[in-house]
PDB file of N, CA and C in Angstrom:
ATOM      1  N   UNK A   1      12.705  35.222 -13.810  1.00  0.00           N
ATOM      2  CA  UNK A   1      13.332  34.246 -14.661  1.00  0.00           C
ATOM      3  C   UNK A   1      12.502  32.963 -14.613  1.00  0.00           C
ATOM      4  N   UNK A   2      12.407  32.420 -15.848  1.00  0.00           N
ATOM      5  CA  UNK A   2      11.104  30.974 -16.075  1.00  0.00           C
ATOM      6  C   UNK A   2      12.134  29.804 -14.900  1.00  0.00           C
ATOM      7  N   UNK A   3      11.072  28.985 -14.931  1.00  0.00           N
ATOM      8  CA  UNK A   3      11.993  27.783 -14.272  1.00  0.00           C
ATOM      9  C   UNK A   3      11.383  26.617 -14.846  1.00  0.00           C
ATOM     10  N   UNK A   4      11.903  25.272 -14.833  1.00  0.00           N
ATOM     11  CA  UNK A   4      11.205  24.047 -15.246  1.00  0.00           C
ATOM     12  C   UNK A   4      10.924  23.188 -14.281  1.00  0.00           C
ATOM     13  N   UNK A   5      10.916  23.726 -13.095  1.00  0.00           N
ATOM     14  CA  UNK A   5      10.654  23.249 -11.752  1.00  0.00           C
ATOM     15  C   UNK A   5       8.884  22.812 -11.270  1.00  0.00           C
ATOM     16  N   UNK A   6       8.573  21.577 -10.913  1.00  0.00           N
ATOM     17  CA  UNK A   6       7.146  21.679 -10.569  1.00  0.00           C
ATOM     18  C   UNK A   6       7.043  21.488  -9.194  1.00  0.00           C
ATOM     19  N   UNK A   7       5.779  22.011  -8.638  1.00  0.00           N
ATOM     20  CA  UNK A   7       5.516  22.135  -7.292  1.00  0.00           C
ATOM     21  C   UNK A   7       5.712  20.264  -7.130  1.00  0.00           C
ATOM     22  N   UNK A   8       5.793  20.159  -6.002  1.00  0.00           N
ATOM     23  CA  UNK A   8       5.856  18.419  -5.630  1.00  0.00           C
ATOM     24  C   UNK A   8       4.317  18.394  -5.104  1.00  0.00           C
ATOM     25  N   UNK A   9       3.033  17.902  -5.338  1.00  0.00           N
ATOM     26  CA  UNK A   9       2.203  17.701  -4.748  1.00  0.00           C
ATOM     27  C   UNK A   9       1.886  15.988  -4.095  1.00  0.00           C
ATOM     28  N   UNK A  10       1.674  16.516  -2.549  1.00  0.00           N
ATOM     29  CA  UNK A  10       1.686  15.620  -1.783  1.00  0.00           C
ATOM     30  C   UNK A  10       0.354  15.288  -1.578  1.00  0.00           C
ATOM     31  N   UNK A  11      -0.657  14.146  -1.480  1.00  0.00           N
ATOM     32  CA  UNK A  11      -1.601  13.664  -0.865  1.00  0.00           C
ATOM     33  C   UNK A  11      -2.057  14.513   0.804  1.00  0.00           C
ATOM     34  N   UNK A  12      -2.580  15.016   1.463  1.00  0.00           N
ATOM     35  CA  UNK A  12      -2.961  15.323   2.441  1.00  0.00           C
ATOM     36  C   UNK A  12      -2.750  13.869   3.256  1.00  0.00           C
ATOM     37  N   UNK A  13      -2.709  13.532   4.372  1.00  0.00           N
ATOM     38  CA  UNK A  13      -3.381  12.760   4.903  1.00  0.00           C
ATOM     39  C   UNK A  13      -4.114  12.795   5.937  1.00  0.00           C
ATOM     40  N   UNK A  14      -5.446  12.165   6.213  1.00  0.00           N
ATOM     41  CA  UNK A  14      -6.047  12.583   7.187  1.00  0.00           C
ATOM     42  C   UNK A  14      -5.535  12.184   8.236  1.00  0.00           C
ATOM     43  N   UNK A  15      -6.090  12.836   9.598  1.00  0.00           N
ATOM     44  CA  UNK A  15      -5.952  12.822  11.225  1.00  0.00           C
ATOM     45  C   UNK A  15      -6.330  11.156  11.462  1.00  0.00           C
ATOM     46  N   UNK A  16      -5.228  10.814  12.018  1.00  0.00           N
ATOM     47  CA  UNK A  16      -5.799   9.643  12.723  1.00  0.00           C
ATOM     48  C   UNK A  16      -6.213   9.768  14.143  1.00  0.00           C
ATOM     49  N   UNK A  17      -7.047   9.577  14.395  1.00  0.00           N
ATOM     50  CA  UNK A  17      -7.496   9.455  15.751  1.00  0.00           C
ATOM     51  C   UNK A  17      -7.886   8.049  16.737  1.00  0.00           C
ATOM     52  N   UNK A  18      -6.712   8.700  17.366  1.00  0.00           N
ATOM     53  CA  UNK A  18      -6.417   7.009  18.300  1.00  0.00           C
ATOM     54  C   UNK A  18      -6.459   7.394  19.473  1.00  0.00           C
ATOM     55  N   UNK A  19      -6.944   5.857  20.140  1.00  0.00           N
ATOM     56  CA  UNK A  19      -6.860   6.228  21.908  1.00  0.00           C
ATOM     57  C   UNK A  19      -5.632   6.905  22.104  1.00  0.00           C
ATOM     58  N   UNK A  20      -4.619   7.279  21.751  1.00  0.00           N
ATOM     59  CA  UNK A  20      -3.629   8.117  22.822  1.00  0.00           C
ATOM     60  C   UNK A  20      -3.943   9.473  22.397  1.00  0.00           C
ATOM     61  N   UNK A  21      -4.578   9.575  21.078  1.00  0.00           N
ATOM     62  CA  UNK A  21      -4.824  10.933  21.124  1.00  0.00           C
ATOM     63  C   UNK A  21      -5.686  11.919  21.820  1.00  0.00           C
ATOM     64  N   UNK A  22      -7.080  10.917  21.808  1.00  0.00           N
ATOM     65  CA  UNK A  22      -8.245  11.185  22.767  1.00  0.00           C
ATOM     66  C   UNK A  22      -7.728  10.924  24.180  1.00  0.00           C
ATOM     67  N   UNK A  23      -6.784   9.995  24.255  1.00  0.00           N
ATOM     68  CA  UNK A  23      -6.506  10.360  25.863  1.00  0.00           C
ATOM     69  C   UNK A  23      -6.085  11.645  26.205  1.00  0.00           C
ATOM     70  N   UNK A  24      -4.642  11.892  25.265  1.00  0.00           N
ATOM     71  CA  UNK A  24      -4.242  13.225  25.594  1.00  0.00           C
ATOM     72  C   UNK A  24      -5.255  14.510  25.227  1.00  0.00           C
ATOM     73  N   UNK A  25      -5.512  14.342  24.245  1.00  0.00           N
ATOM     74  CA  UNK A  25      -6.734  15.338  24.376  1.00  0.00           C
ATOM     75  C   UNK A  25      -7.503  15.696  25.468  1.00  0.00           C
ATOM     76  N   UNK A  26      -8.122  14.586  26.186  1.00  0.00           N
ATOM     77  CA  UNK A  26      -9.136  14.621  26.995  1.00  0.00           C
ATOM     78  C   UNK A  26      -8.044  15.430  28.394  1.00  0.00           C
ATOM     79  N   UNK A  27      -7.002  15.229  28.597  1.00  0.00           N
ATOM     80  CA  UNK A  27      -6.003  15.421  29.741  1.00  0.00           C
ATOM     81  C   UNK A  27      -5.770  16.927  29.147  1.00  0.00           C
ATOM     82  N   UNK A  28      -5.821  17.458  28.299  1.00  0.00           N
ATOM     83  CA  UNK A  28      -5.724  18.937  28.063  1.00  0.00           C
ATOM     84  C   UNK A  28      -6.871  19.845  28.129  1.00  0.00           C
ATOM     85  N   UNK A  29      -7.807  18.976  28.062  1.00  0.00           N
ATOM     86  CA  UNK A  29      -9.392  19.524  28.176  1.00  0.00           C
ATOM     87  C   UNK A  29      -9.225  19.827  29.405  1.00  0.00           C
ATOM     88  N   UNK A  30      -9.198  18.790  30.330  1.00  0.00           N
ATOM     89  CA  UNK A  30      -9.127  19.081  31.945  1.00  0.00           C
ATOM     90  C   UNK A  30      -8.335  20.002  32.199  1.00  0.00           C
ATOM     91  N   UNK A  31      -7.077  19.656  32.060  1.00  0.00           N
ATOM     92  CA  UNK A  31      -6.210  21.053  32.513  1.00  0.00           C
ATOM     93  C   UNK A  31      -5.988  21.777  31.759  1.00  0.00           C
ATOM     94  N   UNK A  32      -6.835  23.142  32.263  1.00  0.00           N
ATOM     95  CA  UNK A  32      -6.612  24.080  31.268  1.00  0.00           C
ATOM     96  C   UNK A  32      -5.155  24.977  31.011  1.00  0.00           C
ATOM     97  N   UNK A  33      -4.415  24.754  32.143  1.00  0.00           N
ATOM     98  CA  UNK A  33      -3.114  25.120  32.462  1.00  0.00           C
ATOM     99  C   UNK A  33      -2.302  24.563  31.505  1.00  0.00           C
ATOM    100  N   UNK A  34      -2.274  23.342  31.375  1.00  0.00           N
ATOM    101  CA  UNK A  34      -1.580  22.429  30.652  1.00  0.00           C
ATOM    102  C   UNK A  34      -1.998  22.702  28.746  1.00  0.00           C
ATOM    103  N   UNK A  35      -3.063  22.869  28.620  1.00  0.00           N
ATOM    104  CA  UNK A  35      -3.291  23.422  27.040  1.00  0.00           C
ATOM    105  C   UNK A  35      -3.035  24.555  26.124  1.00  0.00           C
ATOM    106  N   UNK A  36      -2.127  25.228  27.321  1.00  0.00           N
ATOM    107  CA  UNK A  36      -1.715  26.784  26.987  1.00  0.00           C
ATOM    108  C   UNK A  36      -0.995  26.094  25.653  1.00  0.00           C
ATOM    109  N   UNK A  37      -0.800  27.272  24.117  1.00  0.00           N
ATOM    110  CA  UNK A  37      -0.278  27.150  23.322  1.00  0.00           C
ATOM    111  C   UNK A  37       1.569  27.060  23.733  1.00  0.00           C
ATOM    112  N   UNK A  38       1.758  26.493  23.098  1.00  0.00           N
ATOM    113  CA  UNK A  38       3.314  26.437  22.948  1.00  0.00           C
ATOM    114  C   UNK A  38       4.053  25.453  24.168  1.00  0.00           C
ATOM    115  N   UNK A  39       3.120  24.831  24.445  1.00  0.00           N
ATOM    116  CA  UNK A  39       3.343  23.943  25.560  1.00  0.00           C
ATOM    117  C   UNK A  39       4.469  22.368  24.589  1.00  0.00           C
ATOM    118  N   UNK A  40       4.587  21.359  25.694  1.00  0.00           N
ATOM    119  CA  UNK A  40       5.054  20.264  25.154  1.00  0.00           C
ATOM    120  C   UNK A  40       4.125  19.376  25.016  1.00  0.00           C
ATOM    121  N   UNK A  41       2.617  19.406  25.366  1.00  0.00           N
ATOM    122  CA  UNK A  41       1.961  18.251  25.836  1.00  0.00           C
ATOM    123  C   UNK A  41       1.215  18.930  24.186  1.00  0.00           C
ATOM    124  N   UNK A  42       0.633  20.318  23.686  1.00  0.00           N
ATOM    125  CA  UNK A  42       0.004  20.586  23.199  1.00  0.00           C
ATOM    126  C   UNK A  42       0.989  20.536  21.631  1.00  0.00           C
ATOM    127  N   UNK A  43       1.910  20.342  22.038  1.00  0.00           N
ATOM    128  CA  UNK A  43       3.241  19.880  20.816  1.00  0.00           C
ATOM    129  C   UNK A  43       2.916  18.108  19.993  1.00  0.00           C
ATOM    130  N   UNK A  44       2.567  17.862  21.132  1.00  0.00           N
ATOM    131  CA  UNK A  44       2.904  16.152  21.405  1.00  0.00           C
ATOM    132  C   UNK A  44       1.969  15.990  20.528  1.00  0.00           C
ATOM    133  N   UNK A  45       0.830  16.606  20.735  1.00  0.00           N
ATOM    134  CA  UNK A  45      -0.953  16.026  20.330  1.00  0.00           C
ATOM    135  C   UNK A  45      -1.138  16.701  19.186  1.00  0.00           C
ATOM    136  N   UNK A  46      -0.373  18.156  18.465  1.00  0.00           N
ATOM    137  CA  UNK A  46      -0.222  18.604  17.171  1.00  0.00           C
ATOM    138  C   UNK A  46       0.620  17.441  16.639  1.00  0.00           C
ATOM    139  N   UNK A  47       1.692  16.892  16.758  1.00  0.00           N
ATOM    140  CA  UNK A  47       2.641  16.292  16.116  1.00  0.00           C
ATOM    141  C   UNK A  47       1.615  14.194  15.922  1.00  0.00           C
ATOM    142  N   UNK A  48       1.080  13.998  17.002  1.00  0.00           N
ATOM    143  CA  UNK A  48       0.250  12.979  16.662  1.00  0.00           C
ATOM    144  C   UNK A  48      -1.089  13.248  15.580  1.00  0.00           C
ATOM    145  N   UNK A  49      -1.329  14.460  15.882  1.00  0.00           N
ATOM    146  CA  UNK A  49      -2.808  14.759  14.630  1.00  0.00           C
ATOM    147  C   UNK A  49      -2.006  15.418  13.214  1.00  0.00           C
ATOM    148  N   UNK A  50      -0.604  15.617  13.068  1.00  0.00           N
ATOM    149  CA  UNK A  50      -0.180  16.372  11.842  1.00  0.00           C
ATOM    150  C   UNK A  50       0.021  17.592  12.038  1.00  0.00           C
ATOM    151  N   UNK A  51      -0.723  17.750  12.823  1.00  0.00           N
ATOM    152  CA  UNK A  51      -1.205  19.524  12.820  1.00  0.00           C
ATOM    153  C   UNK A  51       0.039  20.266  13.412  1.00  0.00           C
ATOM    154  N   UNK A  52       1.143  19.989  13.618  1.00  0.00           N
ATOM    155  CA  UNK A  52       2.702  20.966  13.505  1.00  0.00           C
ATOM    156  C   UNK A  52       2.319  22.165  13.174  1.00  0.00           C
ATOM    157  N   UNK A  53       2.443  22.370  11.890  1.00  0.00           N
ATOM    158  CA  UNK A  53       2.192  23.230  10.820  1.00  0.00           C
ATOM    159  C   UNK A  53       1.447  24.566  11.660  1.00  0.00           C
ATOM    160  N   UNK A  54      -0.001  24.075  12.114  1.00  0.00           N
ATOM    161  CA  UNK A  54      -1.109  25.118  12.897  1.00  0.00           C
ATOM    162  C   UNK A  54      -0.577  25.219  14.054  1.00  0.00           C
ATOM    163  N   UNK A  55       0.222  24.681  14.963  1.00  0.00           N
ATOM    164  CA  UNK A  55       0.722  24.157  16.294  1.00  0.00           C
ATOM    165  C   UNK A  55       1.960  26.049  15.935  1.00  0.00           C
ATOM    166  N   UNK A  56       2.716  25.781  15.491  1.00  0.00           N
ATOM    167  CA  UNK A  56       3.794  26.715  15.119  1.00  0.00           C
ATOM    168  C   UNK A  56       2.804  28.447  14.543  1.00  0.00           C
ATOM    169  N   UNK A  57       1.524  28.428  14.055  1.00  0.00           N
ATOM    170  CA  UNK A  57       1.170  29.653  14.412  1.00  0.00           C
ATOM    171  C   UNK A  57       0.291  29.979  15.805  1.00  0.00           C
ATOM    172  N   UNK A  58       0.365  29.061  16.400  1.00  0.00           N
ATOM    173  CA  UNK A  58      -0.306  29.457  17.887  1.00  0.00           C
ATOM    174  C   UNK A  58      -1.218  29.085  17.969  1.00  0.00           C
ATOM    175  N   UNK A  59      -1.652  28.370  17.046  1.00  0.00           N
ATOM    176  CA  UNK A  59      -3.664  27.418  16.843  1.00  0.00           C
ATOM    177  C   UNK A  59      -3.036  25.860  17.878  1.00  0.00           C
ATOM    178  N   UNK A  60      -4.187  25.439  18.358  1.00  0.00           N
ATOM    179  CA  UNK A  60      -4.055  24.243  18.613  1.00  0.00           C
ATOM    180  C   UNK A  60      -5.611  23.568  19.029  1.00  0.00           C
ATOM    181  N   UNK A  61      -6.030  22.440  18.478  1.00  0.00           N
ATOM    182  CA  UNK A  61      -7.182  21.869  19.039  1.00  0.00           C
ATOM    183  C   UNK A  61      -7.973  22.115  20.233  1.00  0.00           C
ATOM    184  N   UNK A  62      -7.481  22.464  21.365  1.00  0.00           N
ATOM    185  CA  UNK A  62      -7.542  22.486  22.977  1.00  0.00           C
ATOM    186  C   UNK A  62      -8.361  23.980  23.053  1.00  0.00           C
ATOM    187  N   UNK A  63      -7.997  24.764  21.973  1.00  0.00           N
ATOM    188  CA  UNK A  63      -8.322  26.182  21.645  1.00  0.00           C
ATOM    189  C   UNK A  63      -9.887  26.004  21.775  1.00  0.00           C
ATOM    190  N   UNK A  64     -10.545  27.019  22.708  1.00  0.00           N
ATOM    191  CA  UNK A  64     -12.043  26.966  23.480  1.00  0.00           C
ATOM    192  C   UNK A  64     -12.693  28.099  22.666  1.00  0.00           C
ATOM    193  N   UNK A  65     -11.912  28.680  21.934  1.00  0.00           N
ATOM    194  CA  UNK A  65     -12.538  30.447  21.527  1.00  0.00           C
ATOM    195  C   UNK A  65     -13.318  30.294  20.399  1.00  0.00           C
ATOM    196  N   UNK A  66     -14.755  31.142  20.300  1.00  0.00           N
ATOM    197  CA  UNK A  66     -15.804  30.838  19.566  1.00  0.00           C
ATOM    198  C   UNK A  66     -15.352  31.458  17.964  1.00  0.00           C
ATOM    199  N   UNK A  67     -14.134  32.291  17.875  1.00  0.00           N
ATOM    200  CA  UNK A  67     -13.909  32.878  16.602  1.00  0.00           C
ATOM    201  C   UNK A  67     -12.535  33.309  16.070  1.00  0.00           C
ATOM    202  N   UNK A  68     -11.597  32.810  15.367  1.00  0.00           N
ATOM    203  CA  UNK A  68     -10.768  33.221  15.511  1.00  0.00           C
ATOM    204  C   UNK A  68     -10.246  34.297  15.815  1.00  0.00           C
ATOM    205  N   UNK A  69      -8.406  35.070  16.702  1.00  0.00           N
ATOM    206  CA  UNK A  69      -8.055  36.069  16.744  1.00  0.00           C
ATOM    207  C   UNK A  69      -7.772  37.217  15.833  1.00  0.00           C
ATOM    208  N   UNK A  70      -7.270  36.345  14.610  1.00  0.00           N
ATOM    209  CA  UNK A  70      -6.599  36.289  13.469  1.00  0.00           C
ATOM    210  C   UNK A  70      -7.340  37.116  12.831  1.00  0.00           C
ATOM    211  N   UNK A  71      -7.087  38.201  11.473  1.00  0.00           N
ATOM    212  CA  UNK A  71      -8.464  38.310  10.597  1.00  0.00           C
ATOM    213  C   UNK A  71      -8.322  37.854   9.505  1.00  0.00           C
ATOM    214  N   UNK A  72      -8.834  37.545   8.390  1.00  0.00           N
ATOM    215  CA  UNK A  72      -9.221  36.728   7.314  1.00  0.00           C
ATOM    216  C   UNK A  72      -7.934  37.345   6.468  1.00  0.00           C
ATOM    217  N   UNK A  73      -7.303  36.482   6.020  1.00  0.00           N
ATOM    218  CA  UNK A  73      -6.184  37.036   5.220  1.00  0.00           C
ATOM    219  C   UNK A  73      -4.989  36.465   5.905  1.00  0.00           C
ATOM    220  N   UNK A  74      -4.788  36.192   7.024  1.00  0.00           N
ATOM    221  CA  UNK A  74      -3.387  35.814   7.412  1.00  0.00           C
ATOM    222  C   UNK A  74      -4.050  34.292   7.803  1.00  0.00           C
ATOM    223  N   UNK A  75      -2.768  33.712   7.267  1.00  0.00           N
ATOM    224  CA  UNK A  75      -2.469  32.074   7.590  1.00  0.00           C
ATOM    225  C   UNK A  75      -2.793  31.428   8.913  1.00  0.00           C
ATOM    226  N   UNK A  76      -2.698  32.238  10.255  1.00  0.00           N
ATOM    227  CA  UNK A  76      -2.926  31.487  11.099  1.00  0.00           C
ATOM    228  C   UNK A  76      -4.486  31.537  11.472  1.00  0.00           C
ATOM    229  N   UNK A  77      -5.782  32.371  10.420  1.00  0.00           N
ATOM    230  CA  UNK A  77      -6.641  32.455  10.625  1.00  0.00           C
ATOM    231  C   UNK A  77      -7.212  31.133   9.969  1.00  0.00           C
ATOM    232  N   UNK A  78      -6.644  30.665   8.487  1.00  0.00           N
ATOM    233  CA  UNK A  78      -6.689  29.110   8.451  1.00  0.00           C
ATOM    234  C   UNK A  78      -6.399  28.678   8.765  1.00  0.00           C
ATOM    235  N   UNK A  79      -5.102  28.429   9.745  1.00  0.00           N
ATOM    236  CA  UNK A  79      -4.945  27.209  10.720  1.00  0.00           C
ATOM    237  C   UNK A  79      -6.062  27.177  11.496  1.00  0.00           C
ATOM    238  N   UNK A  80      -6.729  28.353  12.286  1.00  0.00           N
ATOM    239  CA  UNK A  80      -7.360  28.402  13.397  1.00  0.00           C
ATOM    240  C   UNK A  80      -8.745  27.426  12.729  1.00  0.00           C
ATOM    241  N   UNK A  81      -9.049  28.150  11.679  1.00  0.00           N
ATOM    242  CA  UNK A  81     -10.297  27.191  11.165  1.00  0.00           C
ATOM    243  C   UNK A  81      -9.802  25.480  11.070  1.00  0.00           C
ATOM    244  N   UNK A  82      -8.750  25.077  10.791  1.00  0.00           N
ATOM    245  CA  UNK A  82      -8.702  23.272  10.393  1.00  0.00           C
ATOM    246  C   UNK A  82      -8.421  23.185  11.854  1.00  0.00           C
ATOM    247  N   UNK A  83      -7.776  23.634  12.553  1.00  0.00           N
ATOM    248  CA  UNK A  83      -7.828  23.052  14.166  1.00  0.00           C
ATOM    249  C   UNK A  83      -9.505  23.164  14.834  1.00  0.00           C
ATOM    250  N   UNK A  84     -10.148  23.929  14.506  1.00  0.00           N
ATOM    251  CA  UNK A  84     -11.553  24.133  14.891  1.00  0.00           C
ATOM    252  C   UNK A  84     -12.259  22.689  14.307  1.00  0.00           C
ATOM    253  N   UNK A  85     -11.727  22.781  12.811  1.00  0.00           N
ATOM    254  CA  UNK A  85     -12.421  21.411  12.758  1.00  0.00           C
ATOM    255  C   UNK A  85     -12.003  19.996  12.702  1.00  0.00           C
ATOM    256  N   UNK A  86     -10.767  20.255  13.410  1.00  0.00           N
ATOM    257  CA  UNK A  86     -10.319  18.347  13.888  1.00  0.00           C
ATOM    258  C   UNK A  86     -10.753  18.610  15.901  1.00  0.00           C
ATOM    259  N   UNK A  87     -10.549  19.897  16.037  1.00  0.00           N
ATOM    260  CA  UNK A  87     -11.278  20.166  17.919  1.00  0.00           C
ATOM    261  C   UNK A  87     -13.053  19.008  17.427  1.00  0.00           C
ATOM    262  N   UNK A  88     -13.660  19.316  16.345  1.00  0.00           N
ATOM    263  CA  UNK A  88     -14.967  19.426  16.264  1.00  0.00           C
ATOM    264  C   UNK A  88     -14.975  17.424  16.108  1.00  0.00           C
ATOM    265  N   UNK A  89     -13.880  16.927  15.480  1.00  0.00           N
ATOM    266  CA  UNK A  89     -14.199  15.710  15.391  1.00  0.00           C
ATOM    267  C   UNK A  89     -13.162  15.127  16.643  1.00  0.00           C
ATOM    268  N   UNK A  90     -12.274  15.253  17.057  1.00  0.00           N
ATOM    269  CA  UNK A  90     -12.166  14.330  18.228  1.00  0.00           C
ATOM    270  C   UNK A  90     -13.102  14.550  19.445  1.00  0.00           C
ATOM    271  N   UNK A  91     -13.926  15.999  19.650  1.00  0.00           N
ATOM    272  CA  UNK A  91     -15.328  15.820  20.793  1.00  0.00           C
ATOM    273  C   UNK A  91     -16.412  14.881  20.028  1.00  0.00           C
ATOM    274  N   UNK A  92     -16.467  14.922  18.776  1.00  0.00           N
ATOM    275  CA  UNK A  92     -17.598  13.277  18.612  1.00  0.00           C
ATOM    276  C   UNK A  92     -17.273  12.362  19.002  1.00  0.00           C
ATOM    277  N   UNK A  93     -15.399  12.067  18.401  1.00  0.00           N
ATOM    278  CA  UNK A  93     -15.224  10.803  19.251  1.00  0.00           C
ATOM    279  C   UNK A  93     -15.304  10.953  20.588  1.00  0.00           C
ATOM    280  N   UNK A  94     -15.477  11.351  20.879  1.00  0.00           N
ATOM    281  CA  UNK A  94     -14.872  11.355  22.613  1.00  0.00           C
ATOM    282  C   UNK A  94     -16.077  10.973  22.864  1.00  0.00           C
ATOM    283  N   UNK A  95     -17.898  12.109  22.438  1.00  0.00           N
ATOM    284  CA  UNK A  95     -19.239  11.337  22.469  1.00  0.00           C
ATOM    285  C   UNK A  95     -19.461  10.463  22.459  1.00  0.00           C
ATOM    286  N   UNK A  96     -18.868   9.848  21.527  1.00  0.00           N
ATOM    287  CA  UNK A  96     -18.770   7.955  21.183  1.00  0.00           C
ATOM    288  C   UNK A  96     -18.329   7.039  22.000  1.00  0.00           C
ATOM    289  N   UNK A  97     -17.381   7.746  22.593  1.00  0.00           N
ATOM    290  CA  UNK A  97     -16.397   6.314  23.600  1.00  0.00           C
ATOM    291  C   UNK A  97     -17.140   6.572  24.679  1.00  0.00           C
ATOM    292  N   UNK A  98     -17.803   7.680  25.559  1.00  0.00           N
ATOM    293  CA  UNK A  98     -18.653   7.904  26.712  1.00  0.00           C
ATOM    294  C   UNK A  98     -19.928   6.583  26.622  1.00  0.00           C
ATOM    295  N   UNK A  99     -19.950   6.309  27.419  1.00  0.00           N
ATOM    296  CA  UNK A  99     -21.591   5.652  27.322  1.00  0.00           C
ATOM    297  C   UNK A  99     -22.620   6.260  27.622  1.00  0.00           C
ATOM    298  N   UNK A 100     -23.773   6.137  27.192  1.00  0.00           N
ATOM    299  CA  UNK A 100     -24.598   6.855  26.478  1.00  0.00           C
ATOM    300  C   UNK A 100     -25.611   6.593  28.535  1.00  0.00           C
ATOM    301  N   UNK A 101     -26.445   7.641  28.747  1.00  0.00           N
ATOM    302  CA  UNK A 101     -26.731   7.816  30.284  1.00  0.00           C
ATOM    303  C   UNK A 101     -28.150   7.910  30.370  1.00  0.00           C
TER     304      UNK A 101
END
């Protein structure tokens, strides 16, 4: 049946990346215990970067693995890719705030 209904399109917005995020980040890097998926800390740091959404199929930034589990076709194999690439820009920042040796 037709409808006269339109999708609502929303703006994306990008990741902000702030010292509490790179802090917590950096505190999940270290403990690897603590970065397990489905955690509260790895909740905290999806819900500060947006990333809920990827957080709820089992992706999360903290994620070390060179390729996704997933295979091409299911949704959490694109989450796994946009968490791969906000993982890829908070380790620049993190390059950045280090001083250089």
């Amino acid at each position: 049946m037709p409808t006269n209904r339109t999708p609502i399109e929303r703006p994306r917005q990008r990741q902000l990346i702030t010292a509490e995020v790179i802090t917590l980040f950096l505190e999940l890097e270290q403990s690897p215990r603590r970065a397990k998926p489905f955690t509260e800390d790895t909740r905290k740091l999806a819900r500060l970067l947006g990333l809920v959404p990827q957080w709820w199929t089992g992706n999360h930034v903290n994620d070390r693995s060179d390729k996704p589990i997933y295979p091409e076709g299911y949704v959490a194999h694109v989450d796994w890719l946009h968490c791969r690439a906000v993982r890829e820009q908070l380790l620049e920042a993190v390059a950045k705030m280090q001083p250089a040796k």
